[in-house]
C-alpha atoms as a PDB file:
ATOM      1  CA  UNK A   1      -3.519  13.064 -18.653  1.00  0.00           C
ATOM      2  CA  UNK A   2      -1.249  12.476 -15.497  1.00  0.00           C
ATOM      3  CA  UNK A   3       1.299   9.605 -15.783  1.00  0.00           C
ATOM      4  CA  UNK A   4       1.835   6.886 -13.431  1.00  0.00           C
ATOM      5  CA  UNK A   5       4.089   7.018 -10.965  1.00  0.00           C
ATOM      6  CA  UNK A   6       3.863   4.488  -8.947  1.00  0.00           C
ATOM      7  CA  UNK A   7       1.435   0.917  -8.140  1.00  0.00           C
ATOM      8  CA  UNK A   8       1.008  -0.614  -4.855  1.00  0.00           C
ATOM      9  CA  UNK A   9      -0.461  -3.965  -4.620  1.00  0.00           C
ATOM     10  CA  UNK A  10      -1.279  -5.090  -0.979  1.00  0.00           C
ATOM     11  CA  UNK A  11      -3.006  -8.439   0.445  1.00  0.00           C
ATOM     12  CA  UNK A  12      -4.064  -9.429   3.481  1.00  0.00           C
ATOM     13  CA  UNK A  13      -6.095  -8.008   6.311  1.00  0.00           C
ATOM     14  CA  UNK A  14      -7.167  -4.412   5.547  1.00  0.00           C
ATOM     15  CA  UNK A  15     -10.971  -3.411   7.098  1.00  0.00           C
ATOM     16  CA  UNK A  16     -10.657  -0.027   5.166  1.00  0.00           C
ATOM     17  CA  UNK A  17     -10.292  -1.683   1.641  1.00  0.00           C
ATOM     18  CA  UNK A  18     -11.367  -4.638   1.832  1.00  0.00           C
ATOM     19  CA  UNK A  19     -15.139  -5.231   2.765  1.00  0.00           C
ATOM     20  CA  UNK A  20     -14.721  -8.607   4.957  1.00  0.00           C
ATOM     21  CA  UNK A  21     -11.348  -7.835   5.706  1.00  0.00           C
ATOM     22  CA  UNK A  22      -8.818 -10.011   3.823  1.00  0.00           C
ATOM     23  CA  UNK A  23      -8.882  -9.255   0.106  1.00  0.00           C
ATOM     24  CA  UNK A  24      -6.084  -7.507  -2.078  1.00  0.00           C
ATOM     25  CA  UNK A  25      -6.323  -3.739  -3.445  1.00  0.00           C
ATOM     26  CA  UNK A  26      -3.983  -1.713  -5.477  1.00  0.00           C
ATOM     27  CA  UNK A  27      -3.362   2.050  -5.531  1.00  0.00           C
ATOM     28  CA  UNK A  28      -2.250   4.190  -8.140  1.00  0.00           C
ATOM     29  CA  UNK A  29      -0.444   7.435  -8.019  1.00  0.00           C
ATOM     30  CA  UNK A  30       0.247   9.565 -10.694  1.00  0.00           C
ATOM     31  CA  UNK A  31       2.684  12.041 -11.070  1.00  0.00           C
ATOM     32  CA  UNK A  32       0.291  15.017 -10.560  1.00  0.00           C
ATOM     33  CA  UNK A  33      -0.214  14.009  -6.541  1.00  0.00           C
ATOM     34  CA  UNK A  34      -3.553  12.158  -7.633  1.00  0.00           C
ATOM     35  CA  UNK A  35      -4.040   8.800  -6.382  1.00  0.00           C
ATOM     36  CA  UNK A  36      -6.609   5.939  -7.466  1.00  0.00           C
ATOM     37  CA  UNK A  37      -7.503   2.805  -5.161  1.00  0.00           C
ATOM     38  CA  UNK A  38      -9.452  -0.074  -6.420  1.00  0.00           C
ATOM     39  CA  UNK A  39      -9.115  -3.982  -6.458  1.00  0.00           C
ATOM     40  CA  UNK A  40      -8.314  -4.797 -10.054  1.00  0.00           C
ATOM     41  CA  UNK A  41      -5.229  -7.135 -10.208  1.00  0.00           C
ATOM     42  CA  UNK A  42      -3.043  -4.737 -12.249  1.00  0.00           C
ATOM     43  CA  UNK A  43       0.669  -5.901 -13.071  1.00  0.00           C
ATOM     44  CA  UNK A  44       3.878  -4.579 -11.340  1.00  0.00           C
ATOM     45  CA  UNK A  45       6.067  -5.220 -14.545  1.00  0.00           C
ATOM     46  CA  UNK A  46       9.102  -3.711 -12.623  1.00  0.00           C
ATOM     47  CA  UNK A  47       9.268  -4.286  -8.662  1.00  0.00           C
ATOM     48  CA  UNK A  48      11.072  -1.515  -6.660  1.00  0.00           C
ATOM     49  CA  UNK A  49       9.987  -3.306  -3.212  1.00  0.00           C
ATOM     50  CA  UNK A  50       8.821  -5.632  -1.374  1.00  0.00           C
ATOM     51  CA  UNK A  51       6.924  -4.595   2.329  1.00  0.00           C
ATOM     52  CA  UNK A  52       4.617  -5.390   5.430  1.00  0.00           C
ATOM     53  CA  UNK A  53       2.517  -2.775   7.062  1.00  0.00           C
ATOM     54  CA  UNK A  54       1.145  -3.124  10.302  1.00  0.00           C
ATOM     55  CA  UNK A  55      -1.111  -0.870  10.828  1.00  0.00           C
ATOM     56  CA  UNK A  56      -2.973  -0.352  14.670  1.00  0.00           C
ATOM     57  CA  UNK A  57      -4.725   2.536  15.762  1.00  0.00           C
ATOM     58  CA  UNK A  58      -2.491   5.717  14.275  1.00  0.00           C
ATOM     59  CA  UNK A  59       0.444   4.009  14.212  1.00  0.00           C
ATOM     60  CA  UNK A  60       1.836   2.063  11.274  1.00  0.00           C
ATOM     61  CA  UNK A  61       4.847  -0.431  11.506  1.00  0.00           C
ATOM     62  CA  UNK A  62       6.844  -0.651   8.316  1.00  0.00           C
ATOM     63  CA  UNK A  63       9.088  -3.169   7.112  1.00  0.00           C
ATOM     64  CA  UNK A  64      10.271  -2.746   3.387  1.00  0.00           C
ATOM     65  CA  UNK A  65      13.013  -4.007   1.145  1.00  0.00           C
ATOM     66  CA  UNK A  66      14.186  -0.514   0.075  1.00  0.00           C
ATOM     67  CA  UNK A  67      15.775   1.974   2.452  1.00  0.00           C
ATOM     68  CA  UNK A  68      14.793   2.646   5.100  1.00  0.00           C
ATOM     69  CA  UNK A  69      14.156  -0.879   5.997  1.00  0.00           C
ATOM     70  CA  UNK A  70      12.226  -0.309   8.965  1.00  0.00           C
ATOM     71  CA  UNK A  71      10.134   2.865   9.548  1.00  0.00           C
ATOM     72  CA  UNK A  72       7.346   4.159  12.073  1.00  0.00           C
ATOM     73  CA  UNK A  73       5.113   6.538  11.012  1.00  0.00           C
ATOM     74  CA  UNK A  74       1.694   8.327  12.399  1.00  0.00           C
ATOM     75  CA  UNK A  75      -1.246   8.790  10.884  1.00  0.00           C
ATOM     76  CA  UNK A  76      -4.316  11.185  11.357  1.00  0.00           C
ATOM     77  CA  UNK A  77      -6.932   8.235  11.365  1.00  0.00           C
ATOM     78  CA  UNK A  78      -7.412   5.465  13.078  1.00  0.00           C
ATOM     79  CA  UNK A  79      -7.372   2.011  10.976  1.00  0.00           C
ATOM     80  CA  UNK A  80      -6.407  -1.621  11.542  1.00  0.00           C
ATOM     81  CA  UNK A  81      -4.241  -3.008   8.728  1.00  0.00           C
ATOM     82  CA  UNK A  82      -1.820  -6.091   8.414  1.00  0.00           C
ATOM     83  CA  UNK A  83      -0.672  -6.771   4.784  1.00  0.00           C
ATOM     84  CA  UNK A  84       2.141  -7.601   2.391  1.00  0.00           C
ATOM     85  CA  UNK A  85       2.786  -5.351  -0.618  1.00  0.00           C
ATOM     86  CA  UNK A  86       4.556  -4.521  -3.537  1.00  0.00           C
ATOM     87  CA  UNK A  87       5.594  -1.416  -5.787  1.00  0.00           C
ATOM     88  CA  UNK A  88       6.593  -0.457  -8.458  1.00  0.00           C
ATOM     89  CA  UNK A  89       6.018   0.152 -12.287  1.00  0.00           C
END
């Protein structure tokens, strides 16, 4: 069985998660590349950072705690996202 890796707990506006748009969902990834989304409050016992995505069309505006603390990034889809995460163990 794969380990965990790492959780990440967002909230906030999120269309692709969340069925009415604001709502929370966390996403596990394990250590084998697998990944598992769902919106069970599970516990970050150790926080490695802190974040806000904005996400708009393919675009998505980072700003995180840990390095780098600002980041752009493109994505394949299309989605409309703004929330505030966590991650961590």
């Amino acid at each position: 069985m794969p380990k965990i890796q790492k959780i990440y707990s967002e909230y906030g506006l999120d269309f692709d998660n969340n069925r009415y748009g604001f709502g929370h969902s966390t996403e596990i990834e394990y250590d084998d590349g697998s990944e598992k989304r769902n919106h069970e409050h599970i516990k970050i016992k150790n926080i490695q950072a802190r974040y806000v995505r904005i996400w708009v069309g393919k675009i998505v505006f980072i700003i995180d705690s840990d390095k780098p603390h600002f980041s752009l990034r493109k994505k394949k889809r299309w989605n409309f996202k703004i929330v505030y995460g966590i991650s961590g163990l």
